[in-house]
Every structure is written in C-alpha cells, then in structure tokens.
C-alpha atoms as a PDB file:
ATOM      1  CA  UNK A   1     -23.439  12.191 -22.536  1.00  0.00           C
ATOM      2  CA  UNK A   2     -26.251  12.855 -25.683  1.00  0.00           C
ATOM      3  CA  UNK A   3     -27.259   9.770 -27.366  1.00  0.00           C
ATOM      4  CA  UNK A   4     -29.567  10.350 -30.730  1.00  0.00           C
ATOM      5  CA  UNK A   5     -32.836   8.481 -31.125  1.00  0.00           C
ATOM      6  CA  UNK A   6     -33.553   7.278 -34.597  1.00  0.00           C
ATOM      7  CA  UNK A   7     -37.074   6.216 -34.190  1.00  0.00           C
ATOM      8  CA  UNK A   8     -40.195   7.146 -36.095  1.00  0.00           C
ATOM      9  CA  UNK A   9     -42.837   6.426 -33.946  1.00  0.00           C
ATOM     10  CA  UNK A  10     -42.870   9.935 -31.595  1.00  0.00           C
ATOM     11  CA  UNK A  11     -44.660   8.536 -28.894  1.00  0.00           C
ATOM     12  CA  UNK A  12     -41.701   5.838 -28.228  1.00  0.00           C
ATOM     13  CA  UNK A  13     -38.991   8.391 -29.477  1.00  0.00           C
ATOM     14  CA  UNK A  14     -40.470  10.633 -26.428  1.00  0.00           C
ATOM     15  CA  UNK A  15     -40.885   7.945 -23.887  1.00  0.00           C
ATOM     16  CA  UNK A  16     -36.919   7.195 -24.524  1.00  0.00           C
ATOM     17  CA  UNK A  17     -36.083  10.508 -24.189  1.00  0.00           C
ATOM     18  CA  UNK A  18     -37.743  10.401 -21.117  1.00  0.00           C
ATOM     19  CA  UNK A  19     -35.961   7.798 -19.947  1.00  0.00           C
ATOM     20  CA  UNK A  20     -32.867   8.687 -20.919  1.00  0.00           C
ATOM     21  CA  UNK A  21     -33.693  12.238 -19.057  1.00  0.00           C
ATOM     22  CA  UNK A  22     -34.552  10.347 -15.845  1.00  0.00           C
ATOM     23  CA  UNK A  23     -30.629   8.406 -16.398  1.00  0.00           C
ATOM     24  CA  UNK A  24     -29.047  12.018 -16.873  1.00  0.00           C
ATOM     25  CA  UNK A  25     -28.149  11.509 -20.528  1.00  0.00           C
ATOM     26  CA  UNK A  26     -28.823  14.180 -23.102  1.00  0.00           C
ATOM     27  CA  UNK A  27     -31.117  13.209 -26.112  1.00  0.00           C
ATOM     28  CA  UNK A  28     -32.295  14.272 -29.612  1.00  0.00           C
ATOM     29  CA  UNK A  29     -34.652  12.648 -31.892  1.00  0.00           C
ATOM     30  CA  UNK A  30     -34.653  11.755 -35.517  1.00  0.00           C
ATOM     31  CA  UNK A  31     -37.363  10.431 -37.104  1.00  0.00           C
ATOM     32  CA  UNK A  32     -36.634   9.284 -40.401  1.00  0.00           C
ATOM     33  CA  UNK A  33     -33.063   7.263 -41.499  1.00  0.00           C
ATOM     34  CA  UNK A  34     -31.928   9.496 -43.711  1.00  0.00           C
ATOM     35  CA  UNK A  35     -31.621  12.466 -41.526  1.00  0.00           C
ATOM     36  CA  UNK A  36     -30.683  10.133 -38.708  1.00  0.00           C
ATOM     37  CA  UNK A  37     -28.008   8.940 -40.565  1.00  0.00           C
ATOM     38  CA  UNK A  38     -26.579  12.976 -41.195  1.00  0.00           C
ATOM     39  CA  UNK A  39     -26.964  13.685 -37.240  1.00  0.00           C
ATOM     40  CA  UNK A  40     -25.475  10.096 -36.480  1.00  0.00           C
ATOM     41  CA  UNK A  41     -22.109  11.016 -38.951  1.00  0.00           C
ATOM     42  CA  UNK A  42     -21.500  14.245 -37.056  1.00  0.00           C
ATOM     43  CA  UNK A  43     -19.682  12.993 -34.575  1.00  0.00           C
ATOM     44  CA  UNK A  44     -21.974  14.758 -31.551  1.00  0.00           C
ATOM     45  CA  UNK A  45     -22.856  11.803 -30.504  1.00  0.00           C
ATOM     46  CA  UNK A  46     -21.725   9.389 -27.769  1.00  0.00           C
ATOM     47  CA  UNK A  47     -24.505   6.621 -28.426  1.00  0.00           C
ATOM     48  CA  UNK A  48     -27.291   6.030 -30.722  1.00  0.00           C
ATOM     49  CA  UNK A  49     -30.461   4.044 -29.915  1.00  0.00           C
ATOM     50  CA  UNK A  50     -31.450   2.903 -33.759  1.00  0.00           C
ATOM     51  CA  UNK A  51     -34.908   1.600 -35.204  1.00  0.00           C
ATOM     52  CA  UNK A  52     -34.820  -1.360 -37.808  1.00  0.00           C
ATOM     53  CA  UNK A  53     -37.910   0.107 -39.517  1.00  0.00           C
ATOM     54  CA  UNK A  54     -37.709   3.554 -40.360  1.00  0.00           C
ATOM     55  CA  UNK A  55     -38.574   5.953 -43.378  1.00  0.00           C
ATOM     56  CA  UNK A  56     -36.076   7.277 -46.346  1.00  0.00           C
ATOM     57  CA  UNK A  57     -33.166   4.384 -45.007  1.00  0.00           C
ATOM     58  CA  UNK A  58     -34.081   1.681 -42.744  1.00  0.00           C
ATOM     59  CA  UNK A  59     -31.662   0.600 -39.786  1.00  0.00           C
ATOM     60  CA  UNK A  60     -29.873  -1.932 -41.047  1.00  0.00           C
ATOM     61  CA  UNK A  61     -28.750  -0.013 -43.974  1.00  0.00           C
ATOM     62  CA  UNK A  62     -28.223   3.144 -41.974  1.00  0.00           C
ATOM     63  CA  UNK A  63     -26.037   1.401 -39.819  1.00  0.00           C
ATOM     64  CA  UNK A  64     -23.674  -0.529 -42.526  1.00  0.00           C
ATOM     65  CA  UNK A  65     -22.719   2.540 -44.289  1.00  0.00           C
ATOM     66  CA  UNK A  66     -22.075   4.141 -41.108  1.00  0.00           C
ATOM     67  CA  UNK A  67     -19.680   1.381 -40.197  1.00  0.00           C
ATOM     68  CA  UNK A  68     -18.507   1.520 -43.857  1.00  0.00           C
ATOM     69  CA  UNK A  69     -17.637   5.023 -43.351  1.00  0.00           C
ATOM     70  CA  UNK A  70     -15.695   3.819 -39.710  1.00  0.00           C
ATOM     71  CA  UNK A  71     -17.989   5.477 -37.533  1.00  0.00           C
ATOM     72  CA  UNK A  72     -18.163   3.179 -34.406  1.00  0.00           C
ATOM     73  CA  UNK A  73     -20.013   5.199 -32.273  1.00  0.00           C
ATOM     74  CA  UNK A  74     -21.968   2.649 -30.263  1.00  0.00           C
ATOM     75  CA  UNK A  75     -25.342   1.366 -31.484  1.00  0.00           C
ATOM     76  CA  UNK A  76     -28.393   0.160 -29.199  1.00  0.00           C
ATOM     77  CA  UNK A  77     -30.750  -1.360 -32.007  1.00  0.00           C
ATOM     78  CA  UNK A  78     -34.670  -1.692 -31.631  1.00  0.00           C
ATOM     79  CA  UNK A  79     -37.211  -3.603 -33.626  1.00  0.00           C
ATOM     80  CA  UNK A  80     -40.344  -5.425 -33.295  1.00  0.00           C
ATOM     81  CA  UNK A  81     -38.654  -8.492 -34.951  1.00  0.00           C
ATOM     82  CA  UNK A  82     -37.495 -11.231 -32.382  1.00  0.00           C
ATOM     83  CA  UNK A  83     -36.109 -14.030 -34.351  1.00  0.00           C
ATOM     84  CA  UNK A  84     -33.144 -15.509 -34.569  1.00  0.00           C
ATOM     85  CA  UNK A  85     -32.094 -14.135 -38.031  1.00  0.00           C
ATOM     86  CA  UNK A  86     -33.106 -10.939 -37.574  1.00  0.00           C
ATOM     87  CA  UNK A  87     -30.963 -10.603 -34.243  1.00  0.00           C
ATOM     88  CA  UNK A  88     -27.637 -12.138 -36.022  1.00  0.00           C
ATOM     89  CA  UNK A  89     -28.516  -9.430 -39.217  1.00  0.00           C
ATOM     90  CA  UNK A  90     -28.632  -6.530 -36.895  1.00  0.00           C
ATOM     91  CA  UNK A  91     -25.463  -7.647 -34.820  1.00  0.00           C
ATOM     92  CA  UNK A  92     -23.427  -8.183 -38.004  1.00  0.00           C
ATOM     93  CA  UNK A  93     -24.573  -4.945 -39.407  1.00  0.00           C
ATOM     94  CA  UNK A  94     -22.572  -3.339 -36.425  1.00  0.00           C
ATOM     95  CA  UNK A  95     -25.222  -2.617 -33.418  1.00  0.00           C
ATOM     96  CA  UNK A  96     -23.788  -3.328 -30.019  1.00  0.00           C
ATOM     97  CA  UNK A  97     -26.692  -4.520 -28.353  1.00  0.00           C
ATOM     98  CA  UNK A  98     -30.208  -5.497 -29.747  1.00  0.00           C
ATOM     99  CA  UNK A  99     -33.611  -5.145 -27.729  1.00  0.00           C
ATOM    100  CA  UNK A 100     -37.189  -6.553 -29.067  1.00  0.00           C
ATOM    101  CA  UNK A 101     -40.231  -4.318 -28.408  1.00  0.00           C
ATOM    102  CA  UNK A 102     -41.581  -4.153 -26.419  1.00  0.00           C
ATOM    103  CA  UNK A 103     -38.914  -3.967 -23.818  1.00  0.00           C
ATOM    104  CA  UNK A 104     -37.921  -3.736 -20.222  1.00  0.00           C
ATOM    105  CA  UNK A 105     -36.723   0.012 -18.716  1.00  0.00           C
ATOM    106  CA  UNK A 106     -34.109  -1.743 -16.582  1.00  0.00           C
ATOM    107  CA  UNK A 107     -32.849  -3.767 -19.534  1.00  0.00           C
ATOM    108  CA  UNK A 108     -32.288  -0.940 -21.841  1.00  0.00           C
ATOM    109  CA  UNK A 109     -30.714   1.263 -19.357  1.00  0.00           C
ATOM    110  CA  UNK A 110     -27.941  -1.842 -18.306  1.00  0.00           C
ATOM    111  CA  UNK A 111     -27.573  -2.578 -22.168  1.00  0.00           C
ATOM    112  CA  UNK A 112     -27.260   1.180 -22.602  1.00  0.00           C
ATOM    113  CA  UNK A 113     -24.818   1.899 -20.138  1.00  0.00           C
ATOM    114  CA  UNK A 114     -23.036  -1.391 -21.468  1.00  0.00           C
ATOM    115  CA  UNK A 115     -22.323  -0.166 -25.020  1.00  0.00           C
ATOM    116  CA  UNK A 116     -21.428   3.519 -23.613  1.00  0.00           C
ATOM    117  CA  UNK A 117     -18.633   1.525 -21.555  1.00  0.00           C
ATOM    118  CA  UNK A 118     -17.484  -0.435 -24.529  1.00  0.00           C
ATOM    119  CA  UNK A 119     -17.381   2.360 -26.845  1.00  0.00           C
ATOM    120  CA  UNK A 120     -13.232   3.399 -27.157  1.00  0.00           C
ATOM    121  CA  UNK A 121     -11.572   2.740 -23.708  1.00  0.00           C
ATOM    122  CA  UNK A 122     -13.605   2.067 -20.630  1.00  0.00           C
ATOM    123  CA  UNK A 123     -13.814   4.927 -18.788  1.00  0.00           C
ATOM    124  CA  UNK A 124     -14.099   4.050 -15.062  1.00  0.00           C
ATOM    125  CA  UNK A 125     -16.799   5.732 -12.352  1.00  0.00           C
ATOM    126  CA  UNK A 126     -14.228   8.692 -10.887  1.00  0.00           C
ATOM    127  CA  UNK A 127     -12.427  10.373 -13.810  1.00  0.00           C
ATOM    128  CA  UNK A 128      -9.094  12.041 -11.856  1.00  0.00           C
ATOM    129  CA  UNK A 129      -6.723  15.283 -13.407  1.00  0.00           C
ATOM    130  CA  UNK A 130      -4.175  16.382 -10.926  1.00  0.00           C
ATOM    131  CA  UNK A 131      -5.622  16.691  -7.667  1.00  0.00           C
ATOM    132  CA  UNK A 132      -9.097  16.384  -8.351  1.00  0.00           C
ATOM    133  CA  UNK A 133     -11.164  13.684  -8.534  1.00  0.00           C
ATOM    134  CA  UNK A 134     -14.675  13.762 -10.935  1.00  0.00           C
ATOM    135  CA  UNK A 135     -17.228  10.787  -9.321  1.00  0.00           C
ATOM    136  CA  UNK A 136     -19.558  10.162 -12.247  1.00  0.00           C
ATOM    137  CA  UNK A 137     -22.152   8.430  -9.895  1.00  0.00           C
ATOM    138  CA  UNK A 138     -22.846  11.339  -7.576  1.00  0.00           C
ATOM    139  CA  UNK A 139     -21.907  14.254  -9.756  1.00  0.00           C
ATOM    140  CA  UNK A 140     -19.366  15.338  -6.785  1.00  0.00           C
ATOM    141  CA  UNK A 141     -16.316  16.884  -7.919  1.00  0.00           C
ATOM    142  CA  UNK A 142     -13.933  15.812  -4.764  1.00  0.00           C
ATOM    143  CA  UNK A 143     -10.132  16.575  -3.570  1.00  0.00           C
ATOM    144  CA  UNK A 144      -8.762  15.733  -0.846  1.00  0.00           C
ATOM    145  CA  UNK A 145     -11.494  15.567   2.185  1.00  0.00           C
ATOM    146  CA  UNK A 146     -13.760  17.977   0.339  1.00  0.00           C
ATOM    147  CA  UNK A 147     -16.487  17.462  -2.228  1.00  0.00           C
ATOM    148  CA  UNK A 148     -19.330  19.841  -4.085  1.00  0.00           C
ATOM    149  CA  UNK A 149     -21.989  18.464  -6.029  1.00  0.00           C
ATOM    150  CA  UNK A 150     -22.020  19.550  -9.675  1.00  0.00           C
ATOM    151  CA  UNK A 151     -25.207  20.923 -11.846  1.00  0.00           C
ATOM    152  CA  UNK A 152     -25.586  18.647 -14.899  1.00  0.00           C
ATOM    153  CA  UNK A 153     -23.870  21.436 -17.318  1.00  0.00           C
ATOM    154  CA  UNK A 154     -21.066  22.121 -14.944  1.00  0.00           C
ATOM    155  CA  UNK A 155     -20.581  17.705 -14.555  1.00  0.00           C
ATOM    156  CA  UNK A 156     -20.900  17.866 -18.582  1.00  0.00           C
ATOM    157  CA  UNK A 157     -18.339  20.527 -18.956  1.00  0.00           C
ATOM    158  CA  UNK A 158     -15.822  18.788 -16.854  1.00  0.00           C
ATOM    159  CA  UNK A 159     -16.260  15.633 -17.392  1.00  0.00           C
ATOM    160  CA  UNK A 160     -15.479  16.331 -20.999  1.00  0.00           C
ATOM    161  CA  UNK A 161     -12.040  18.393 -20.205  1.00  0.00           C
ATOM    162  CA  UNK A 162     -11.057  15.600 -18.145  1.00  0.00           C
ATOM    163  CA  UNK A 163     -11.225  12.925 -20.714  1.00  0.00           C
ATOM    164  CA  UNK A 164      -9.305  14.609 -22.833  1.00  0.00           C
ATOM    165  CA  UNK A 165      -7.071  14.315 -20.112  1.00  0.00           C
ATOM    166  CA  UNK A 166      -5.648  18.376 -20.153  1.00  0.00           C
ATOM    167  CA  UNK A 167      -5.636  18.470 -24.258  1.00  0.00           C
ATOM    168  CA  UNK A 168      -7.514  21.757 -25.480  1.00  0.00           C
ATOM    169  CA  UNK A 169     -11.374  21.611 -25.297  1.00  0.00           C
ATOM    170  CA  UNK A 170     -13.187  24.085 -28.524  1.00  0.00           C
ATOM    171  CA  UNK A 171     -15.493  25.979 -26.986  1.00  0.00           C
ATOM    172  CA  UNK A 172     -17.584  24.766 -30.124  1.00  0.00           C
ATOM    173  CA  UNK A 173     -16.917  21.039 -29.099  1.00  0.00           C
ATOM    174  CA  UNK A 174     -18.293  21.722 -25.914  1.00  0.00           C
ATOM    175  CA  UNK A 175     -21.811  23.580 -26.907  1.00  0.00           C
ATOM    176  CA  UNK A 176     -22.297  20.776 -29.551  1.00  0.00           C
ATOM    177  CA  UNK A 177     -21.327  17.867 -27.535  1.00  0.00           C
ATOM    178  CA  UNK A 178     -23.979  19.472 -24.320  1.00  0.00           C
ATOM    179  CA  UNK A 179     -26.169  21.626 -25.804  1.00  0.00           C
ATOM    180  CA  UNK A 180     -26.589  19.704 -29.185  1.00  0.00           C
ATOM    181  CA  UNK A 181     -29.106  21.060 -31.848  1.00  0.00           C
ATOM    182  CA  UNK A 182     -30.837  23.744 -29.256  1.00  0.00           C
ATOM    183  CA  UNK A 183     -31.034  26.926 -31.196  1.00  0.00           C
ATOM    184  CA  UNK A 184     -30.629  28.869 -27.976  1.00  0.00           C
ATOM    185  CA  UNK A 185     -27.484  28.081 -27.117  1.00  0.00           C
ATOM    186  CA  UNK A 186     -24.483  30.278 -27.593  1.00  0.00           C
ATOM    187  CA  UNK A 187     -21.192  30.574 -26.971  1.00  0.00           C
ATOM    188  CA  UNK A 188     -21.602  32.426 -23.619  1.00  0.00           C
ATOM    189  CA  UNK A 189     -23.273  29.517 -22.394  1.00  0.00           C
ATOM    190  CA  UNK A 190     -19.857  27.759 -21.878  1.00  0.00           C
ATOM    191  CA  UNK A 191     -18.228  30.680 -20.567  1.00  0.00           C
ATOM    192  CA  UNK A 192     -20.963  30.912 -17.787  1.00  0.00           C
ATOM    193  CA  UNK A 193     -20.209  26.939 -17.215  1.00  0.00           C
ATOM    194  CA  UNK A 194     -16.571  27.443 -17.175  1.00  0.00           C
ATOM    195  CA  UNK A 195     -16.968  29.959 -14.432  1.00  0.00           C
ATOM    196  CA  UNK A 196     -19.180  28.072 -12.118  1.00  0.00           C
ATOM    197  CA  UNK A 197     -16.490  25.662 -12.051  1.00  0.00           C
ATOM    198  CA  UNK A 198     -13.864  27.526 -11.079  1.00  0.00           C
ATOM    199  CA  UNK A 199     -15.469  28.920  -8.855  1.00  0.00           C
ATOM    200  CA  UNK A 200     -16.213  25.798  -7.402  1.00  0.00           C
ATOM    201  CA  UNK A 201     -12.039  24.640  -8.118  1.00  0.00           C
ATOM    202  CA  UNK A 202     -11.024  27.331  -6.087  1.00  0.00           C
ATOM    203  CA  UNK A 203     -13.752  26.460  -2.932  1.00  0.00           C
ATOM    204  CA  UNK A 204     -12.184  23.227  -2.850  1.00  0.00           C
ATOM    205  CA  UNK A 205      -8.554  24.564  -2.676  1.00  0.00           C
ATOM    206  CA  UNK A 206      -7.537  22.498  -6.060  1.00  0.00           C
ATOM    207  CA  UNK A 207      -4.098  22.641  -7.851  1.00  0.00           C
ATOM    208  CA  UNK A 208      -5.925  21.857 -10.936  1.00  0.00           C
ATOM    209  CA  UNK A 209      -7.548  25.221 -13.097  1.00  0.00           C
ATOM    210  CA  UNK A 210      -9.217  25.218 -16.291  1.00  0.00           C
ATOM    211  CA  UNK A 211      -7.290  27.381 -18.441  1.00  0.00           C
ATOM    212  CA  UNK A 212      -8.750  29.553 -21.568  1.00  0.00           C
ATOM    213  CA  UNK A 213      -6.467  29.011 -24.455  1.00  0.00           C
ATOM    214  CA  UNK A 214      -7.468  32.518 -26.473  1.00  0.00           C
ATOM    215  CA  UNK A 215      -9.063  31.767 -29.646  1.00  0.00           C
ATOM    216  CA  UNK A 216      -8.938  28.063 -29.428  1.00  0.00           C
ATOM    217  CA  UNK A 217     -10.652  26.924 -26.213  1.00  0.00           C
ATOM    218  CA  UNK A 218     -10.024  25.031 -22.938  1.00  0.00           C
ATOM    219  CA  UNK A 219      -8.269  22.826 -21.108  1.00  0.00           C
ATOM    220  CA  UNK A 220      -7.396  21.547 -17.466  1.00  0.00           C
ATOM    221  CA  UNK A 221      -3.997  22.232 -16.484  1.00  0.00           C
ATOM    222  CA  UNK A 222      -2.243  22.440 -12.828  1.00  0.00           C
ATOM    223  CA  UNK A 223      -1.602  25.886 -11.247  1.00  0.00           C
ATOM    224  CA  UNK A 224       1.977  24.560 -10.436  1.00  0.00           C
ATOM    225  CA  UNK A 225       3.937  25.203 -12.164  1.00  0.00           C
ATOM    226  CA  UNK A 226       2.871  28.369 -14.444  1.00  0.00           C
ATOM    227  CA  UNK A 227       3.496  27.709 -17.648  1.00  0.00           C
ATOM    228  CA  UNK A 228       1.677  31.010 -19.183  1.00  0.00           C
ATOM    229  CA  UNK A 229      -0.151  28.095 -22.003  1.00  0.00           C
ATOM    230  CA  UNK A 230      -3.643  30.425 -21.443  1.00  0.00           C
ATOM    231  CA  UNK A 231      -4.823  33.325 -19.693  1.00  0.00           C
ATOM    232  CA  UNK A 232      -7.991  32.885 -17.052  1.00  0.00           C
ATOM    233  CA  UNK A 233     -10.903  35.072 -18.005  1.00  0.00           C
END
C-alpha cells in the first residue's frame, strides 16, 4: 500500500516515513497543502496521513474540498491541537481518525491500519484467486500444502491483481500505485515483477497464471480452461 504524508515539518514527515517503512507501507511526502492536495486527488493513493497546519491550504480545508470533490480515500489527521472542538472540526471535515502530537507509534499504526480496513470493502488477511491463496501477514503466496515467501514488489504486484479479483491490471496502474513518484522507475520494472511471480506460480504447481493482455495490461486468470484472453510473455 503507499499512503502520502502531508506534513511540513521534514523531520516528522521523515520519522513517519520511517515508520511506515518499518510497517511495509510505501510513502511519499508533501510538504505544503496545496501540492498535497494535487498528489492526494490522483488517486495513487490508498491512505493519507494529513497535517491541520500546513502552508498554501491548511488541513481542514484541504480535506473538505477533497471530500467535496468525492474523494474518500481514507484520512489519518495530525495536529498539535487537542481539544474538544478541534477534534469534532477535523472529524466532520472527513478524516477517519485524529491523533494529537505528540503521539504514540503503536497508536498510529492500529489507527492506521484501522482506516486502511475501512476504506471501500474490508479486505480480509489472505486475499484468494482460484487456487491460490495471498496471506497479507507473512507475505507467503500459498496453494495447497506449499507456500513461498514474496519480495515486497512481487506481494505489491499481486496483491493488487488479486483485488481486482482477475479484471485487467494497466501496467501504468501498477508502477504508479508501487513505485509512485520515483523517477527511476519504468515500465520494465513491472515486467521483471510479473516474471518473478510466475515463476514462483509455476514452483507451486498453481492453476492460476497472470496473463498479459497486449497493449492493455494484466490480469489473473486460471490456466483451465484456455480461453486465448492474453498471451504470456
């Protein structure tokens, strides 16, 4: 998952990022609203961890027009303000959760993981397609009796073609969604991904393949039967 940090101190933006690193999410910083508001509209994101005080558009206003605009990405708001009225403005403006500086490690990775599971359906700890099973807790992609533990890209990759539960994947969805704003990443990046794990498919004896769609992307399909939807490559 990538969750964007709107937060204008760096030395907090960094020590999040940090975190979030050590829980195996992806992160970017902002640190200004405005910008934060452009990155939080592009629809990369599967969380946002949002400062009330913040340069060019504070939090509160960043995140009403973003609701205006029916963006519900989930919304993990931080501010130095503890009272009453400033938790019930930041809760009607549409944040999820709401955490007062300074705060606890533990509690902002339970309220994080809390608003991830909220946001759209709940997605439960082993994602299955087929005959495979993904278990988000131990990376392990499993079927049957046998299991292989995933890299982070190659438990990114998948994880994404299985929630979209065998619907075609963009190959440009999938280096945005992992990869994010890194100027080195390209396009072959996925491909080398998508190999890894087929390679790792086809250890394990699975029914299930990931299937290239020419000129459009990927998806998860069953080997049985063929169908001739997209061509391996």
């Amino acid at each position: 998952m990538r969750i964007l940090i709107i937060e204008d101190n760096r030395r907090l933006a960094e020590s999040l990022r940090d975190i979030l690193k050590h829980l195996r999410y992806e992160a970017d910083i902002s640190g200004n609203g405005l910008d934060g508001y452009e990155q939080m509209m592009s629809g990369v994101y599967d969380g946002i961890i949002l400062d009330v005080m913040l340069p060019g558009m504070d939090g509160i206003t960043l995140l009403r027009e973003a609701r205006r605009r029916h963006c519900a990405v989930p919304v993990l708001m931080l501010t130095a303000k503890s009272e009453t009225e400033d938790r019930v403005n930041g809760l009607e403006s549409g944040a999820d959760y709401y955490l007062t500086k300074p705060f606890d490690r533990d509690e902002l990775a339970a309220a994080l993981k809390a608003i991830l599971r909220r946001g759209g359906e709940m997605i439960p700890d082993v994602l299955t397609f087929g005959d495979i099973a993904l278990n988000q807790s131990s990376y392990c992609l499993e079927k049957g009796g046998k299991s292989i533990r995933l890299g982070k890209r190659e438990y990114e990759v998948l994880r994404i073609l299985m929630l979209n539960k065998g619907a075609v994947v963009s190959k440009e969805t999938l280096l945005v969604k992992i990869w994010g704003n890194d100027g080195e990443a390209v396009d072959n990046n996925v491909e080398i991904y998508i190999s890894f794990l087929r390679k790792k498919l086809d250890f394990l004896g699975a029914a299930a393949s990931i299937v290239t769609v020419r000129h459009v992307g990927y998806c998860l399909e069953t080997k049985e039967p063929a169908n001739g939807k997209g061509t391996e490559v």
